[in-house]
Protein backbone atom coordinates (compact mmCIF):
# COMPACT_ATOMS: atom_id res chain seq x y z
CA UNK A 1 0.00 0.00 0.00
CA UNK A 2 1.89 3.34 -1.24
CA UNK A 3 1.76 5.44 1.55
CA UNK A 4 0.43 9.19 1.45
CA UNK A 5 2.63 12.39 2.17
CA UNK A 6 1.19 14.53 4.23
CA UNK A 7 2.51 18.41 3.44
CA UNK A 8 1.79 21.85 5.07
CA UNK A 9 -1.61 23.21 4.30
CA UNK A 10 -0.85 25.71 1.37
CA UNK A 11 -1.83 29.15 1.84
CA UNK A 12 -4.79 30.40 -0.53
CA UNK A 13 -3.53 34.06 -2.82
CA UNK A 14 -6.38 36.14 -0.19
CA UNK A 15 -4.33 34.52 3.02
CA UNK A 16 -1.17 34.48 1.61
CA UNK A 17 -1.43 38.20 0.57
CA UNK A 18 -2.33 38.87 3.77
CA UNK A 19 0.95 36.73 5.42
CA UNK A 20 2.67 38.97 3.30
CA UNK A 21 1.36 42.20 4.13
CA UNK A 22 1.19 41.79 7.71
CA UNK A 23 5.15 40.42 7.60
CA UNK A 24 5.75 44.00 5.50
CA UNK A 25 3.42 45.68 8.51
CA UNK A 26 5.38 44.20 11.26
CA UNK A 27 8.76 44.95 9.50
CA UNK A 28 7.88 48.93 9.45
CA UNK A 29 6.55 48.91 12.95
CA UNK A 30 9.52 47.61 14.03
CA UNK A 31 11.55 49.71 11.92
CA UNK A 32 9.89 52.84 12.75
CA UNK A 33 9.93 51.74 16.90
CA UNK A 34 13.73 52.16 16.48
CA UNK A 35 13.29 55.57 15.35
CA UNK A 36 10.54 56.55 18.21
CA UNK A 37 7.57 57.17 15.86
CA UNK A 38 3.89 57.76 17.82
CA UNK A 39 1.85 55.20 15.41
CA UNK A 40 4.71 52.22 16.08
CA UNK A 41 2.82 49.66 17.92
CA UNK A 42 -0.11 49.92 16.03
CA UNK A 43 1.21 49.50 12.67
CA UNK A 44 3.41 46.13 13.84
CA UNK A 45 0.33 44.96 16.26
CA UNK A 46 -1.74 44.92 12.97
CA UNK A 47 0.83 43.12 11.19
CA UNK A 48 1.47 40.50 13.47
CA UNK A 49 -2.27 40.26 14.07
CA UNK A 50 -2.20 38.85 10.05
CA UNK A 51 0.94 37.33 9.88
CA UNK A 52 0.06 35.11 13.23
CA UNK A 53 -3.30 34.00 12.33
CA UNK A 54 -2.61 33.03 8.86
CA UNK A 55 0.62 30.82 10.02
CA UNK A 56 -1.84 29.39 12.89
CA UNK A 57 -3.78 28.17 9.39
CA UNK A 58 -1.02 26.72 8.19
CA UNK A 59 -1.42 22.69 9.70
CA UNK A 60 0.49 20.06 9.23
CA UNK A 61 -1.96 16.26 9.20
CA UNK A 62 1.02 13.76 8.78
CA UNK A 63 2.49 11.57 11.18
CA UNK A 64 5.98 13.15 11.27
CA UNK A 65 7.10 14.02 14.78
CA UNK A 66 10.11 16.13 13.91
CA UNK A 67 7.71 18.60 11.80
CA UNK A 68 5.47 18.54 14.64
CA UNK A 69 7.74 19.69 17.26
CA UNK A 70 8.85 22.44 14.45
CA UNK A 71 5.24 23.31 14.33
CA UNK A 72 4.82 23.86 17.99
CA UNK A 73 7.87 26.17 18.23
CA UNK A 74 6.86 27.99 15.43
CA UNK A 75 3.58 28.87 17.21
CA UNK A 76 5.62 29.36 20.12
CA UNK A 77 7.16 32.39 17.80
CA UNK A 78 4.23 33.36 16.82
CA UNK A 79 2.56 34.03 20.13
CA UNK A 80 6.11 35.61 21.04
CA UNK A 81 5.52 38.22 18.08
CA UNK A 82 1.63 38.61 19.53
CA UNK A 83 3.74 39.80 23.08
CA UNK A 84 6.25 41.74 21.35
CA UNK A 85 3.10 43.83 20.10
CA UNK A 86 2.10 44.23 23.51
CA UNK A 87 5.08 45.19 25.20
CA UNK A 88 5.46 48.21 22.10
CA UNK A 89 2.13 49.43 23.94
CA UNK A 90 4.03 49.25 27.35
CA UNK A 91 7.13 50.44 26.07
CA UNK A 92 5.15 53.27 24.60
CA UNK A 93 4.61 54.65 27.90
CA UNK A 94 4.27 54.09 31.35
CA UNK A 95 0.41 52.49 30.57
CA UNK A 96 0.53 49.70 32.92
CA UNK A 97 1.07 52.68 35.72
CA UNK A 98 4.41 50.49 37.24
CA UNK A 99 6.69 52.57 39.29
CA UNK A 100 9.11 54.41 36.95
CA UNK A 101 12.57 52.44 38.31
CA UNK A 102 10.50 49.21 37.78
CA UNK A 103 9.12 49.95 34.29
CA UNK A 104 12.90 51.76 33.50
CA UNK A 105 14.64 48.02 34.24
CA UNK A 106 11.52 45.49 32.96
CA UNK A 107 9.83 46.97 30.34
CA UNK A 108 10.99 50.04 28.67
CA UNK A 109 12.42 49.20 24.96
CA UNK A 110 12.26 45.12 26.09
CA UNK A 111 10.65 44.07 23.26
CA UNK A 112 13.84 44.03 21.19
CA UNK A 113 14.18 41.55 22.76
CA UNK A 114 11.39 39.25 22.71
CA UNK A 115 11.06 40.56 18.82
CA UNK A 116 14.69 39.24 18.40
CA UNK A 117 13.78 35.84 20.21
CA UNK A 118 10.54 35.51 17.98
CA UNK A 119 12.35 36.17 14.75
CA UNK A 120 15.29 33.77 15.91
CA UNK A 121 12.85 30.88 16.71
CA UNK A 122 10.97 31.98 13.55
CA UNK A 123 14.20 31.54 11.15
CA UNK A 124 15.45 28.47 12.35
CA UNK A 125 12.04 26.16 12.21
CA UNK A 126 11.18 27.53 8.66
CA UNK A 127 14.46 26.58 7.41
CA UNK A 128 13.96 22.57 9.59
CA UNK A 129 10.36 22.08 8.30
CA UNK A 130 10.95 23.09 4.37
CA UNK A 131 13.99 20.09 4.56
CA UNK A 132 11.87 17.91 6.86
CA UNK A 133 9.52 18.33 3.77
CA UNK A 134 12.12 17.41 1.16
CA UNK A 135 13.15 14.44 3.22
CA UNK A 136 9.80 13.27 3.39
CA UNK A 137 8.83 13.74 -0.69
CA UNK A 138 12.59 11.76 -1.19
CA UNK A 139 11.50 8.80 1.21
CA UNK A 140 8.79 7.80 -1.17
């Protein structure tokens, strides 16, 4: 019995236009956070608003438990780029009223960080599922 290779659930050209647009939309956010622009957080919370969901569409059916665990980090990424958004807001100012020493050390410009971790966990299970992929189509 041949057996059946299971692949990522392709995008459609409305979802994958707006994967796109929301990467492009987090990219500027981020970009213009660096250079201390008012409309910052909004622009990259929008953008990983899209980008997250339509990834979280993305699903992988097969049996493969390498791609799996690739799939759960990259969610894990994803969520980290939904708490990068929020941390812009709290970077933005002092809105979760925190004293000022407090907010100074944990939160002020910290989601550099978590933007940096998100994008780092982001890279590296793109890159493992697209050759788990291969190595799957190759097996049969």
């Amino acid at each position: 019995m041949p057996q059946r290779i299971q692949a990522m659930r392709q995008l459609n050209k409305v979802e994958n236009a707006i994967f796109v647009i929301g990467a492009l939309l987090m990219l500027a956010g981020a970009i213009a956070g660096l250079f201390r622009w008012q409309w910052f957080p909004y622009v990259y919370a929008v953008g990983a608003v899209c980008f997250a969901s339509m990834q979280m569409l993305q699903r992988y059916e097969g049996s493969n438990f390498t791609i799996r665990r690739l799939r759960r980090i990259m969610l894990l990424s994803d969520v980290l780029f939904l708490l990068t958004a929020v941390l812009m807001f709290a970077s933005h100012g002092n809105a979760l009223g925190l004293d000022w020493l407090y907010y100074l050390n944990y939160v002020k410009n910290n989601w550099v960080v978590l933007l940096l971790l998100a994008s780092i966990l982001q890279l590296y299970t793109t890159y493992r599922i697209s050759n788990e992929l291969e190595k799957e189509t190759k097996k049969i």
